[in-house]
C-alpha atoms as a PDB file:
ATOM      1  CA  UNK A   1       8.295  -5.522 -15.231  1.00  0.00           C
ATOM      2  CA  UNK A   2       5.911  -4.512 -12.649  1.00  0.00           C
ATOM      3  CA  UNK A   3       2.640  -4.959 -10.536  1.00  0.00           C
ATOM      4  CA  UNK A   4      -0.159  -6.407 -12.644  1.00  0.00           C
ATOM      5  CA  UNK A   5      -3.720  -4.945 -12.202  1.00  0.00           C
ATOM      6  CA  UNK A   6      -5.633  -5.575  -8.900  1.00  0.00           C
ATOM      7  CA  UNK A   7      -2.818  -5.424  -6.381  1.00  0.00           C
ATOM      8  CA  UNK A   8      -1.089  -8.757  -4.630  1.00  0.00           C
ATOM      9  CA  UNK A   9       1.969  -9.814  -3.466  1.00  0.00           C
ATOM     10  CA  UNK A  10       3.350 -10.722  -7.405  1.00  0.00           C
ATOM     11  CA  UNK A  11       4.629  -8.889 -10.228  1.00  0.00           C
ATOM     12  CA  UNK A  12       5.808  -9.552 -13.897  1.00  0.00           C
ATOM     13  CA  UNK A  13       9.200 -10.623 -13.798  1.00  0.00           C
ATOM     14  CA  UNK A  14      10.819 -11.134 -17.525  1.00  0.00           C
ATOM     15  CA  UNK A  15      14.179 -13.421 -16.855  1.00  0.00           C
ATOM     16  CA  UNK A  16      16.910 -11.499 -18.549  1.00  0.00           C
ATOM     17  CA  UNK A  17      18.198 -14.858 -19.596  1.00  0.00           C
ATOM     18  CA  UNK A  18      15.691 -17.198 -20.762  1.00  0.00           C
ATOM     19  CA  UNK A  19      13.528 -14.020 -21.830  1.00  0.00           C
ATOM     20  CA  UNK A  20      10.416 -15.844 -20.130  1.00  0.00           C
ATOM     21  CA  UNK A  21       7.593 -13.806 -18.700  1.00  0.00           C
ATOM     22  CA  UNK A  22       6.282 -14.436 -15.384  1.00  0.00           C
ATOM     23  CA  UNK A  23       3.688 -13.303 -13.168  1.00  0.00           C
ATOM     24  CA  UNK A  24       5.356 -14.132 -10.050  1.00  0.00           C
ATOM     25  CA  UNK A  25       6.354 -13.703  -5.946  1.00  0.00           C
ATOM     26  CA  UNK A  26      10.097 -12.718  -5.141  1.00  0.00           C
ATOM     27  CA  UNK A  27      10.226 -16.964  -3.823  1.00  0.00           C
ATOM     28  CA  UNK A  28       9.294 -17.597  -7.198  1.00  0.00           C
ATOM     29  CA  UNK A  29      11.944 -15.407  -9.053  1.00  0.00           C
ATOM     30  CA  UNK A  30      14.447 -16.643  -6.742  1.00  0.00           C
ATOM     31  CA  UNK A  31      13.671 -20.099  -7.317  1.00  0.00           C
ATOM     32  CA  UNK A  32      13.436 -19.514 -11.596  1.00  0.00           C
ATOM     33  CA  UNK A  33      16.913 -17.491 -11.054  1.00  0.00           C
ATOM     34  CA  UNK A  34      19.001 -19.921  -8.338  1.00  0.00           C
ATOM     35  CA  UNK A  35      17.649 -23.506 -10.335  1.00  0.00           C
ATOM     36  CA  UNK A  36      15.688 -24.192  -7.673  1.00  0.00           C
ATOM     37  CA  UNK A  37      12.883 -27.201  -8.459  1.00  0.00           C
ATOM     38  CA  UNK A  38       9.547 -27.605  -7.100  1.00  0.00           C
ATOM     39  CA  UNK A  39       8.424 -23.894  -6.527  1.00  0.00           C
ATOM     40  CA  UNK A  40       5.817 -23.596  -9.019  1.00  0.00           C
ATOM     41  CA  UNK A  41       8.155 -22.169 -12.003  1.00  0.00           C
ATOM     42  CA  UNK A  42      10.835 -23.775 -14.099  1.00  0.00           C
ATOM     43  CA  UNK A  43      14.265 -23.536 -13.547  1.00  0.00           C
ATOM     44  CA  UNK A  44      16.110 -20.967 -15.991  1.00  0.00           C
ATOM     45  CA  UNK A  45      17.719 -23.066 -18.853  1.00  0.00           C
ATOM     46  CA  UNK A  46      19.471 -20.114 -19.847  1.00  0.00           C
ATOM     47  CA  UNK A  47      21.720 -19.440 -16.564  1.00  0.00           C
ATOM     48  CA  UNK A  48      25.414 -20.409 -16.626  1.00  0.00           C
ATOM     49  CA  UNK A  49      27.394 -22.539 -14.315  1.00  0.00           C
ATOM     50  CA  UNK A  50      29.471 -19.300 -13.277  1.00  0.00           C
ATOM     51  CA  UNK A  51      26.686 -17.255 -13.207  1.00  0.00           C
ATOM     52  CA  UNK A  52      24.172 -19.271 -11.182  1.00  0.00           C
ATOM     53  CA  UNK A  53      27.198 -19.399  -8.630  1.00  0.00           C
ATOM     54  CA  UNK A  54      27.934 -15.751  -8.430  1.00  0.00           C
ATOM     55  CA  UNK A  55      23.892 -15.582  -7.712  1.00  0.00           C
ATOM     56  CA  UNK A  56      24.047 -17.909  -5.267  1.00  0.00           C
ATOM     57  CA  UNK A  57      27.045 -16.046  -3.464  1.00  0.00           C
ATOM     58  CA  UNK A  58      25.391 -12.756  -3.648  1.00  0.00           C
ATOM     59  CA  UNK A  59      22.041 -14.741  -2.248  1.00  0.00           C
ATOM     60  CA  UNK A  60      23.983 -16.527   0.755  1.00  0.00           C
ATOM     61  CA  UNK A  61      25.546 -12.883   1.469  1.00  0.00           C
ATOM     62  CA  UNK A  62      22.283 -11.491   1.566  1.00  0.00           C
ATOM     63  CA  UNK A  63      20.854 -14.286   4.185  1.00  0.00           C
ATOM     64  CA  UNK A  64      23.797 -13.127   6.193  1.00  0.00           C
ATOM     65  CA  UNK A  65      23.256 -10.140   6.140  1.00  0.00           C
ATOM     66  CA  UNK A  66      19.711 -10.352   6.621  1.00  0.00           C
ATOM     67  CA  UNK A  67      20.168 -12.207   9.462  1.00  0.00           C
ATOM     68  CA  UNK A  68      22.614 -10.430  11.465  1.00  0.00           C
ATOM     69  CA  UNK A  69      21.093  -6.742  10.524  1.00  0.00           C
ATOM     70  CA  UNK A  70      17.890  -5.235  13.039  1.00  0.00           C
ATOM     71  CA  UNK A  71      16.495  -3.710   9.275  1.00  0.00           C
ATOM     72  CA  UNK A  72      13.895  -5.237   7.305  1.00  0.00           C
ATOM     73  CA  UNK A  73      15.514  -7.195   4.264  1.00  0.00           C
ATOM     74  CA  UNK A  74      15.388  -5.922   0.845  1.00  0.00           C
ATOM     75  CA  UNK A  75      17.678  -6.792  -2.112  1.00  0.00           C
ATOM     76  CA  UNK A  76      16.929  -5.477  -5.619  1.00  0.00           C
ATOM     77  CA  UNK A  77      17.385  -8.444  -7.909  1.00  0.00           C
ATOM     78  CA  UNK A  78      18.777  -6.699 -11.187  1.00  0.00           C
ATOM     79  CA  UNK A  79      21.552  -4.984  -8.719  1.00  0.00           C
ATOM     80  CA  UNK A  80      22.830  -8.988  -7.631  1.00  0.00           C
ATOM     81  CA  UNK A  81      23.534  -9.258 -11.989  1.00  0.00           C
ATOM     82  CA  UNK A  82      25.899  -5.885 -11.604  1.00  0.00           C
ATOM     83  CA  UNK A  83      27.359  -7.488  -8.098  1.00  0.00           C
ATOM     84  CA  UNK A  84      25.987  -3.751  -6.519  1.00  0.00           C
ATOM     85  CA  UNK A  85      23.305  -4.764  -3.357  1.00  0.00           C
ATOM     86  CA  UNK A  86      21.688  -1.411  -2.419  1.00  0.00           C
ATOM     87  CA  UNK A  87      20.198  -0.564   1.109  1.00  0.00           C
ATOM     88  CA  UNK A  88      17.246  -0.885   1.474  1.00  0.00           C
ATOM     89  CA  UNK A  89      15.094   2.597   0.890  1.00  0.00           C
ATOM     90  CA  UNK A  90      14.623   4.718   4.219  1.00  0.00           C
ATOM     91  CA  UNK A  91      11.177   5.379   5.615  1.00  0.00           C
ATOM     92  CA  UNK A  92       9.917   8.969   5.957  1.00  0.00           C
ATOM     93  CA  UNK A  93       9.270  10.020   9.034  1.00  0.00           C
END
């Protein structure tokens, strides 16, 4: 949803399932999204069996690919929902 006022690391995230509103850090989304407990935000109720795996497959993809790539990692969440990662943007010169 965007950066609230004042700068920072988080953003407003609204969960596309649940349809609750967050001011939150990408660990935070990913924790809300994946089921994760005890990262300071509730696990999404509204997130299927099949769906919470195809997010985790698309996450454990991404840590590969993170960690075998020299680039800086960046994943655009709402792309993982439409199974479509996109590179990460390039830097002018």
């Amino acid at each position: 949803m965007g950066k609230p006022p004042g700068g920072g690391g988080n953003a407003f995230f609204k969960c596309t399932f649940c349809g609750g509103e967050f001011n939150v850090s990408y660990t935070r989304v990913k924790a809300h999204l994946l089921k994760i407990s005890q990262k300071g935000i509730q696990p999404c109720k509204d997130i299927t069996n099949e769906t919470l795996d195809q997010l985790k497959k698309e996450q454990k993809a991404f840590e590969n690919k993170k960690n075998t790539s020299s680039r800086s990692g960046y994943i655009d969440i709402a792309s993982i929902l439409h199974d479509d990662i996109q590179d990460p943007p390039k830097k002018k010169k």
